[in-house]
C-alpha atoms as a PDB file:
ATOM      1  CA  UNK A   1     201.754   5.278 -67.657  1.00  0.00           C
ATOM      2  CA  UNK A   2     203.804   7.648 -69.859  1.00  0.00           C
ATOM      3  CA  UNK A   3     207.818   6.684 -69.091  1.00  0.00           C
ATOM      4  CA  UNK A   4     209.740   9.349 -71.445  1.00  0.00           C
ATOM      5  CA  UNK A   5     212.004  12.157 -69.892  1.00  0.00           C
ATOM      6  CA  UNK A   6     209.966  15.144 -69.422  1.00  0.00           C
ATOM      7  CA  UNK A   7     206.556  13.712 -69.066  1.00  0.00           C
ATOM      8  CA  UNK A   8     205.866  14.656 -65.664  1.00  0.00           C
ATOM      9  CA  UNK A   9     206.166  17.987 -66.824  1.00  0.00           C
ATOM     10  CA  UNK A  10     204.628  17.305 -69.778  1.00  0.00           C
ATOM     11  CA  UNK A  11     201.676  16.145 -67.571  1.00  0.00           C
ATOM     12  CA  UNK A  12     201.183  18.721 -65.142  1.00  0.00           C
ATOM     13  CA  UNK A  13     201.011  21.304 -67.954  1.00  0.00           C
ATOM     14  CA  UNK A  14     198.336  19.149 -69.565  1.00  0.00           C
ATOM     15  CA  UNK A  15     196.345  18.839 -66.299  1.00  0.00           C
ATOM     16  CA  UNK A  16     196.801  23.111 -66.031  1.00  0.00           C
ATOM     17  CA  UNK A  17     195.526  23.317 -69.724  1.00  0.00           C
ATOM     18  CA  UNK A  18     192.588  21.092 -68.891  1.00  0.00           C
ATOM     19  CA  UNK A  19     191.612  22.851 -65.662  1.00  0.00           C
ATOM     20  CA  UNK A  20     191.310  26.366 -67.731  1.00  0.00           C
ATOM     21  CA  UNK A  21     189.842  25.459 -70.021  1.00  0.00           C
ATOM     22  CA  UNK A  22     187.134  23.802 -67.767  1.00  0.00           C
ATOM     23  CA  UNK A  23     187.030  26.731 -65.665  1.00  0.00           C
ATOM     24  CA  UNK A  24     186.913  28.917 -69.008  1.00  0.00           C
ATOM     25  CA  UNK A  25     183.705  26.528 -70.307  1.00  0.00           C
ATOM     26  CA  UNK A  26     181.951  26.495 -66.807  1.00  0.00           C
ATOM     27  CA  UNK A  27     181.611  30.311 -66.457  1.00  0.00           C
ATOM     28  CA  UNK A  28     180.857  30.278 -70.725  1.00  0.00           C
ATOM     29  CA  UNK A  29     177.617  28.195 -69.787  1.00  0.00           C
ATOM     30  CA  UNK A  30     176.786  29.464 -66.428  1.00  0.00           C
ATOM     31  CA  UNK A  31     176.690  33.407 -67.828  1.00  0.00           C
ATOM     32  CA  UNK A  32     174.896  32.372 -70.941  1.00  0.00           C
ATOM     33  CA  UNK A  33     172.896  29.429 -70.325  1.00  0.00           C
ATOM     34  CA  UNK A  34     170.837  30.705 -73.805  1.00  0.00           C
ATOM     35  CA  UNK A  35     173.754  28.206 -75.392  1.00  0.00           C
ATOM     36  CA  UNK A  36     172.063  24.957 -74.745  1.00  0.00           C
ATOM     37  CA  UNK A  37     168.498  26.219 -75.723  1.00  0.00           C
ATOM     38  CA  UNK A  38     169.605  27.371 -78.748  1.00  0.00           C
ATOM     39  CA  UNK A  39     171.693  24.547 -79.527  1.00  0.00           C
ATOM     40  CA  UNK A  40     168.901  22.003 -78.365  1.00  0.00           C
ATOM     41  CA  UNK A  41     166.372  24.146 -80.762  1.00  0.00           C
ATOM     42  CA  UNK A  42     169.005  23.801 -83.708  1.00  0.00           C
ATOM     43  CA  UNK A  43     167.859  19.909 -83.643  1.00  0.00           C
ATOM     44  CA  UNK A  44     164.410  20.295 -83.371  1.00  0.00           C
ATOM     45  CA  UNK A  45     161.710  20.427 -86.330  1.00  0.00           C
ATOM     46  CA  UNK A  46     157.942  20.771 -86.765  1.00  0.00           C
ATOM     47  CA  UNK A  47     158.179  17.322 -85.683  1.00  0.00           C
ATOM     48  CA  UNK A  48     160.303  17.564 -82.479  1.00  0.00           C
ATOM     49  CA  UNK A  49     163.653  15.622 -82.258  1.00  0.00           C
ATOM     50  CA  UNK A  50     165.226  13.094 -83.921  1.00  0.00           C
ATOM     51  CA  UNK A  51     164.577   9.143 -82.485  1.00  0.00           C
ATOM     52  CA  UNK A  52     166.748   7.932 -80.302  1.00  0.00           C
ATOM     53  CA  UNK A  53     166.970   4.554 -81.257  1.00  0.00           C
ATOM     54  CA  UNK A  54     166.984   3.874 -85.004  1.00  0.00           C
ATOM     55  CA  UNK A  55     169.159   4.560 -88.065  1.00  0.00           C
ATOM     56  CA  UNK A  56     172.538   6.086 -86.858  1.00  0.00           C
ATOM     57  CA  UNK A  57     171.252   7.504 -83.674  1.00  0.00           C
ATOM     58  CA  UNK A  58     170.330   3.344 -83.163  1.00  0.00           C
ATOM     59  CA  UNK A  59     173.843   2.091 -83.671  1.00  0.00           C
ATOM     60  CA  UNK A  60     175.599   5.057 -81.201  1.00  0.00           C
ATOM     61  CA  UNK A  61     172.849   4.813 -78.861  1.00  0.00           C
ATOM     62  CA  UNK A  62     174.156   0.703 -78.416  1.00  0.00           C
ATOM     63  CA  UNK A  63     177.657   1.041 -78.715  1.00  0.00           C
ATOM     64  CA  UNK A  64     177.721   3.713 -75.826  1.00  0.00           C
ATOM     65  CA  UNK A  65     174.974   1.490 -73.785  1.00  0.00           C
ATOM     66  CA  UNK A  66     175.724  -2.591 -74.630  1.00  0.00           C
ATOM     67  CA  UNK A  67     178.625  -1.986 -76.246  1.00  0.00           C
ATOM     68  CA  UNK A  68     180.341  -0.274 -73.276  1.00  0.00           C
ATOM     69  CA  UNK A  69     179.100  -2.857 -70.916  1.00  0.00           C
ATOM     70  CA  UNK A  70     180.477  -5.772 -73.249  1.00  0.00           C
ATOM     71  CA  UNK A  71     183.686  -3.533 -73.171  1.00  0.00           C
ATOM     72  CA  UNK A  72     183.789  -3.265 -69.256  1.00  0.00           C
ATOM     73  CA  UNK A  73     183.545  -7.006 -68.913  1.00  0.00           C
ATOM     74  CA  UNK A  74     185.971  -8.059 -71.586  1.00  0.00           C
ATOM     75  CA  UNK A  75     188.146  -5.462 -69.850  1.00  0.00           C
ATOM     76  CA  UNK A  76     187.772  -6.961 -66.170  1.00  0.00           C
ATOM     77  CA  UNK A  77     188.336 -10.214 -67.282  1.00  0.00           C
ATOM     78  CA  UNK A  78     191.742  -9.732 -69.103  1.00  0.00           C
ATOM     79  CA  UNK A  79     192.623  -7.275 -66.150  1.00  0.00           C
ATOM     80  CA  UNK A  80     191.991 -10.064 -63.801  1.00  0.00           C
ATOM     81  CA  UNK A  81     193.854 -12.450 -65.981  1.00  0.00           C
ATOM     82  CA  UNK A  82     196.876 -10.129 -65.962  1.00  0.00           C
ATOM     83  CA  UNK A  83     197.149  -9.221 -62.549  1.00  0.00           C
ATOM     84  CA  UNK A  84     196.894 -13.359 -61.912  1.00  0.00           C
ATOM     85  CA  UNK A  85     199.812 -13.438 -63.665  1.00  0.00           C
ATOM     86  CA  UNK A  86     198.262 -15.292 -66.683  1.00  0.00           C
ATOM     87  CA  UNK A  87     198.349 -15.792 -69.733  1.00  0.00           C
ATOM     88  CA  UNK A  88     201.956 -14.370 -70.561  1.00  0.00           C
ATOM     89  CA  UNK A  89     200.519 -12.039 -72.609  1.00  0.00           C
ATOM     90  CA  UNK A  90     198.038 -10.525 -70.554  1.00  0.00           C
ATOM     91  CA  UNK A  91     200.775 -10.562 -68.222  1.00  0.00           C
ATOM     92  CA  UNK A  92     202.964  -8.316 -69.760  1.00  0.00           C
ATOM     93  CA  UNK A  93     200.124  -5.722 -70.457  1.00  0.00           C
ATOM     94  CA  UNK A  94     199.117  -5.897 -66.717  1.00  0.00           C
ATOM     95  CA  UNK A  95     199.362  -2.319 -65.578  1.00  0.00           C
ATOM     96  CA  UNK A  96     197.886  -0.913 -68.589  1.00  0.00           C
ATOM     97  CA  UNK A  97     194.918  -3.048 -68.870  1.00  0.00           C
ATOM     98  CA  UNK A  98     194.591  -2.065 -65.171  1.00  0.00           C
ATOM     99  CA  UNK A  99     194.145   1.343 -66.285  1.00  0.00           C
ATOM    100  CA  UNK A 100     191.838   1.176 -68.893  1.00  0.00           C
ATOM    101  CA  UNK A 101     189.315  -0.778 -66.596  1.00  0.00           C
ATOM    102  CA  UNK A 102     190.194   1.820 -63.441  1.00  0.00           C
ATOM    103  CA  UNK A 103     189.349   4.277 -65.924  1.00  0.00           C
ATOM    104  CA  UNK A 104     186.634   3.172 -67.512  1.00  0.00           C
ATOM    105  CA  UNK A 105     184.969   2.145 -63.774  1.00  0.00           C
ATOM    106  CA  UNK A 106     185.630   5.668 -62.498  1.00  0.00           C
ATOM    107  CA  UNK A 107     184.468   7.464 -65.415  1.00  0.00           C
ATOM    108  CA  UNK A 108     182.227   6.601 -67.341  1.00  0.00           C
ATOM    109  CA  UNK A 109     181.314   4.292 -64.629  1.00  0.00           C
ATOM    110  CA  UNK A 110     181.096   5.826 -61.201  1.00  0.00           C
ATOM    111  CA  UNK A 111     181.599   9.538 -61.511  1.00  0.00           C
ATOM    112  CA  UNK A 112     179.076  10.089 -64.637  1.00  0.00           C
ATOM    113  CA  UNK A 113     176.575   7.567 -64.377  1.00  0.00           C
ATOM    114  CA  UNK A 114     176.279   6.733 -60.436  1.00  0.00           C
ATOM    115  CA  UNK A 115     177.138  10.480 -59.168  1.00  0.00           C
ATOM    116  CA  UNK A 116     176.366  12.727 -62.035  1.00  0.00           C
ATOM    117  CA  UNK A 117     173.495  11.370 -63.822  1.00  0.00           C
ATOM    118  CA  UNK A 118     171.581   9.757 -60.806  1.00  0.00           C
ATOM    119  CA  UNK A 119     172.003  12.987 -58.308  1.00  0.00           C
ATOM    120  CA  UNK A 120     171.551  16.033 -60.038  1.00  0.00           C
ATOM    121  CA  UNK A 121     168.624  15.648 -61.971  1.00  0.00           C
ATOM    122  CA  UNK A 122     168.699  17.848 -64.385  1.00  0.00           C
ATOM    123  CA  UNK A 123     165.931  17.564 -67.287  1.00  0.00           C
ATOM    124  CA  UNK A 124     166.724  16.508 -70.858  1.00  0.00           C
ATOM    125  CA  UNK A 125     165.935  18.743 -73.754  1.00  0.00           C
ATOM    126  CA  UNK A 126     162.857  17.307 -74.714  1.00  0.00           C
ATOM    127  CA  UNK A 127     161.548  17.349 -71.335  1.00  0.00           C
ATOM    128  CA  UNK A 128     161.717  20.877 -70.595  1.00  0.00           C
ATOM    129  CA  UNK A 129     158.991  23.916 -71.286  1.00  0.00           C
ATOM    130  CA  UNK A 130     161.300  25.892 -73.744  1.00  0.00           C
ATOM    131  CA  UNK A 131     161.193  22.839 -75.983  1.00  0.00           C
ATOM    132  CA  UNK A 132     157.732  21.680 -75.532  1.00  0.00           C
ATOM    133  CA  UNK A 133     157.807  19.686 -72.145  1.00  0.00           C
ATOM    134  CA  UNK A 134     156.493  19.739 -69.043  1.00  0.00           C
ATOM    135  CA  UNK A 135     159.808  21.022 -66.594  1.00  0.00           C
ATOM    136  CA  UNK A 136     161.759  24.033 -66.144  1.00  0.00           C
ATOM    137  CA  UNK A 137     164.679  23.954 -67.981  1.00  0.00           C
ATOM    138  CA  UNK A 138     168.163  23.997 -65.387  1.00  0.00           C
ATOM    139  CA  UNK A 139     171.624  25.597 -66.599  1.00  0.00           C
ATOM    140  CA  UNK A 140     174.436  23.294 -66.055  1.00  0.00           C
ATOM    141  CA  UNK A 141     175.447  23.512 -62.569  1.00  0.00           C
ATOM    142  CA  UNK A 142     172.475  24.805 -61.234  1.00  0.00           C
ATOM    143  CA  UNK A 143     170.183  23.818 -58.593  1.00  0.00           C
ATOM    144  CA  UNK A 144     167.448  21.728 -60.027  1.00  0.00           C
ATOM    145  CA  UNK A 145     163.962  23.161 -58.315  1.00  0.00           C
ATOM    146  CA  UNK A 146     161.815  20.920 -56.251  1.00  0.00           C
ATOM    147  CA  UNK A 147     160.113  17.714 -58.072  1.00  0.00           C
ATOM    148  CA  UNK A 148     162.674  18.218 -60.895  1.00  0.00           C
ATOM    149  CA  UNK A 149     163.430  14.576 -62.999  1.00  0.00           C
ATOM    150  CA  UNK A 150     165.650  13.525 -65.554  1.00  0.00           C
ATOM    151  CA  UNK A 151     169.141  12.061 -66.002  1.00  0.00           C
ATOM    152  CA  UNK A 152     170.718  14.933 -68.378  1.00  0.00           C
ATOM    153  CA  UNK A 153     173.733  16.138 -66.742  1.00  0.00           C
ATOM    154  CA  UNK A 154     176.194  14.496 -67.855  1.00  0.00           C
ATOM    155  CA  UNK A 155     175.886  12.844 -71.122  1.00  0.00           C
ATOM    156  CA  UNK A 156     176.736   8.760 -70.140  1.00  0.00           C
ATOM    157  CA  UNK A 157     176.940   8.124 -74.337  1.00  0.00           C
ATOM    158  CA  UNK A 158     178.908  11.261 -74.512  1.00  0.00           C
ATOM    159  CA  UNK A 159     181.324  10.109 -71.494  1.00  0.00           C
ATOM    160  CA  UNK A 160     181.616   6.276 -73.053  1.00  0.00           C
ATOM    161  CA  UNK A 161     182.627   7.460 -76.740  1.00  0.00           C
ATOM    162  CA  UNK A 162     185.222   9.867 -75.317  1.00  0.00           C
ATOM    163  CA  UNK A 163     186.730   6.400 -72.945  1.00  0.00           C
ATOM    164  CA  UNK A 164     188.671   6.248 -76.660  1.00  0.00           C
ATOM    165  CA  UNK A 165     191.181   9.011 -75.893  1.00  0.00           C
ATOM    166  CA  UNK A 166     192.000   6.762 -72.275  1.00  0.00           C
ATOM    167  CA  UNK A 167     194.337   5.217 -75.271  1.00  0.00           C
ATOM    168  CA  UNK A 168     196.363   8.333 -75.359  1.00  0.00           C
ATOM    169  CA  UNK A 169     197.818   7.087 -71.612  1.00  0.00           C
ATOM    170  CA  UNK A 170     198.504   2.955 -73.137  1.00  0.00           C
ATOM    171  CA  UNK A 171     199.961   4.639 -76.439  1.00  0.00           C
ATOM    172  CA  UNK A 172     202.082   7.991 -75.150  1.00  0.00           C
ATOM    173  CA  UNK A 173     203.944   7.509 -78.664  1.00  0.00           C
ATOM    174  CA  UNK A 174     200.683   8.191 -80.928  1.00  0.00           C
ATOM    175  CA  UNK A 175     199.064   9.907 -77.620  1.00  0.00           C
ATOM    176  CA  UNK A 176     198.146  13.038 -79.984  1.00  0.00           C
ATOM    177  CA  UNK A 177     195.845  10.645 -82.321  1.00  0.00           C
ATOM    178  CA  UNK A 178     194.543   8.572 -79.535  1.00  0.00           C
ATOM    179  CA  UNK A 179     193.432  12.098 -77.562  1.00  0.00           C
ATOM    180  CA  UNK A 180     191.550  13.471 -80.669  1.00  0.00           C
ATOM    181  CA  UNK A 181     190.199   9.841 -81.508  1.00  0.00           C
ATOM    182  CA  UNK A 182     188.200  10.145 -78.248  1.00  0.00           C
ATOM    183  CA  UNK A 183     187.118  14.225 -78.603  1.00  0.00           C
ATOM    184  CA  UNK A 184     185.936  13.083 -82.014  1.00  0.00           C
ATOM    185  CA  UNK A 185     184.391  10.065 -81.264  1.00  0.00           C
ATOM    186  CA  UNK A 186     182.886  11.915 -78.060  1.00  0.00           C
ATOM    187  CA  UNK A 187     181.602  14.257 -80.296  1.00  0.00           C
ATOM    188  CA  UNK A 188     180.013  12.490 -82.896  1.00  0.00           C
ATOM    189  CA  UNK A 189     178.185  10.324 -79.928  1.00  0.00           C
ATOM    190  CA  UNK A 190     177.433  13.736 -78.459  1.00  0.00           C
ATOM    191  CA  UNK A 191     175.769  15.117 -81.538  1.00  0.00           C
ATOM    192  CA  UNK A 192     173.149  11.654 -82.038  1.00  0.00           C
ATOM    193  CA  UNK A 193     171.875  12.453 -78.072  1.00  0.00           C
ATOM    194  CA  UNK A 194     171.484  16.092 -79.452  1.00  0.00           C
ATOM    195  CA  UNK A 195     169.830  15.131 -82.138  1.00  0.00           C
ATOM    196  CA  UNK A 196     167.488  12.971 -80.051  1.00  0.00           C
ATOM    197  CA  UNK A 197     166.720  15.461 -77.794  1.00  0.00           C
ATOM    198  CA  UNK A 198     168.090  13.456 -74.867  1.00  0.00           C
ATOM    199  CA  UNK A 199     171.378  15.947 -74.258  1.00  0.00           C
ATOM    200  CA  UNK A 200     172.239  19.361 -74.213  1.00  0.00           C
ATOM    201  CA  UNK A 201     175.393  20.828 -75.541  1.00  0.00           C
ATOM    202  CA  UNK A 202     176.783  21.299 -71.826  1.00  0.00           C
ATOM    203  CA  UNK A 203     176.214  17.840 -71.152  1.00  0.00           C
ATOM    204  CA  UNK A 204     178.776  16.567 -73.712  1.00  0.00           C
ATOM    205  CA  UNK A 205     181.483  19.484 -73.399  1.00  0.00           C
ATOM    206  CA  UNK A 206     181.481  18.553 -69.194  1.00  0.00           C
ATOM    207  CA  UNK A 207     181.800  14.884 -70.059  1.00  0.00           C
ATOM    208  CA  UNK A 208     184.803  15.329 -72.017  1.00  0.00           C
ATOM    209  CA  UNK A 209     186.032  16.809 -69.208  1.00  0.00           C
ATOM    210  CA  UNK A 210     184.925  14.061 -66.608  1.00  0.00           C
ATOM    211  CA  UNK A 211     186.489  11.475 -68.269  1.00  0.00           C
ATOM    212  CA  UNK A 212     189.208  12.618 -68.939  1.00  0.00           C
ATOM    213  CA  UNK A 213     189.603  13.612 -64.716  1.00  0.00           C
ATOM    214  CA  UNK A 214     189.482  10.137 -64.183  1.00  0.00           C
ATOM    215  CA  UNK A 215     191.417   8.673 -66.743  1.00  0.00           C
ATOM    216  CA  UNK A 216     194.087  11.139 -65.436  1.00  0.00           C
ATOM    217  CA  UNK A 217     193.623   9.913 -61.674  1.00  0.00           C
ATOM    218  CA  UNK A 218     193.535   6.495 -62.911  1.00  0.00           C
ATOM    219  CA  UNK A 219     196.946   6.907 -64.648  1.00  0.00           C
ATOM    220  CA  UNK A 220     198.102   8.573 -61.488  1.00  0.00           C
ATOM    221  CA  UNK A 221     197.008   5.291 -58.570  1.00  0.00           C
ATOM    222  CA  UNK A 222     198.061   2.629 -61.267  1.00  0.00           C
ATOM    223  CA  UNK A 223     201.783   4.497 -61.811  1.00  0.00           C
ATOM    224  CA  UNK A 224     201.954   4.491 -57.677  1.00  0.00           C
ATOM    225  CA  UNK A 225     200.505   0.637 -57.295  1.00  0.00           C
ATOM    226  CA  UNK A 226     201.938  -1.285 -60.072  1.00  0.00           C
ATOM    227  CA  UNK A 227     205.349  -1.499 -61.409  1.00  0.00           C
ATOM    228  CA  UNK A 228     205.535  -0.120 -65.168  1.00  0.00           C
ATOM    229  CA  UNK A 229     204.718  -2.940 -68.226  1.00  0.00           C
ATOM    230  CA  UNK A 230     208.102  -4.598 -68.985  1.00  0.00           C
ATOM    231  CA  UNK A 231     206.688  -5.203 -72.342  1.00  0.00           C
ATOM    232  CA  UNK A 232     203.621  -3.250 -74.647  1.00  0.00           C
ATOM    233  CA  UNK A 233     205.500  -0.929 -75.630  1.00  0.00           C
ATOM    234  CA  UNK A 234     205.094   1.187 -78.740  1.00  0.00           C
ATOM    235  CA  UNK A 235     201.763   1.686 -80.123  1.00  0.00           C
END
């Protein structure tokens, strides 16, 4: 996606910087899994958490739920349309709107809410003993026990709101903006499924770092499979 001298380089010491610093935050919450307790109690009153669905937590909890499934189909469509060849447009946008579907499919999508979310198990704040529910709470990356239930690990809001820095690949000239955009945006999505119990800190750091795996590997098959925009350029 990026076509400036330098930015293979450029990208394999961003994918090295991202894999430490993955590495660094998976052994952070694996020694001391005490850091999503304690940031889980930090949102919890006399009253328990926050709702999930009204006020501010309302309007994050539908733009990372209908909004990002009004976003996938608006995306597949003008994919389609591009890589039909139609309108002119589209056309000249064709690779790039290619990638922000691929990426959006295989993050968000695929790898968070089909594999993550749906196979490991792992039980939300408000649903485990330490926080006045009925499970045992699981560190991230652990083993859930037997009869375990919930759909904690990884945070699919979390994973949606930080789709934004994808941008950073379409726009490599304001790439710095687009990439803290999406950690901010991320974040702040990150903090209302805190708030509402429904998350644990873990959850939204490993997000980050899911989505952005697969809007790296999405940038990677569409360079190899399509030839580069021959307009779109800028941003």
């Amino acid at each position: 996606m990026v076509t400036e001298p330098g930015a293979a380089r450029d990208e394999w010491r961003a994918a090295a910087l991202w894999l430490a610093a993955f590495v660094a935050c998976a052994l952070l919450f694996r020694a001391v899994p005490a850091l999503d307790l304690a940031a889980a109690r930090a949102f919890q009153d006399a009253a328990g958490f926050a709702p999930a669905k009204s006020g501010v937590n309302g309007l994050f909890y539908w733009l990372g739920d209908t909004g990002a499934k009004l976003l996938f189909l608006a995306l597949t469509g003008a994919a389609l349309l591009a890589l039909l060849g139609a309108p002119p447009r589209l056309r000249a946008w064709r690779a790039r709107l290619t990638f922000l579907w691929l990426a959006l499919a295989l993050g968000p999508g695929l790898l968070v809410n089909v594999l993550l979310k749906e196979q490991v198990e792992r039980p939300r704040p408000y649903q485990v003993v330490e926080l006045g529910g009925p499970q045992a709470f699981v560190p991230a990356f652990a083993h859930p026990p037997p009869g375990a239930s919930g759909a904690s690990f990884v945070s699919g809001h979390a994973a949606v709101a930080f789709y934004v820095g994808a941008l950073a690949w379409v726009f490599p000239r304001r790439r710095r903006a687009w990439a803290v955009a999406g950690i901010g945006f991320g974040l702040a999505m990150g903090l209302t499924r805190m708030s509402a119990g429904a998350h644990f800190l873990s959850d939204v750091v490993f997000a980050l770092f899911a989505v952005q795996a697969c809007s790296a590997l999405a940038a990677w098959l569409v360079a190899r499979l399509l030839p580069p925009d021959a307009a779109a350029q800028g941003g």
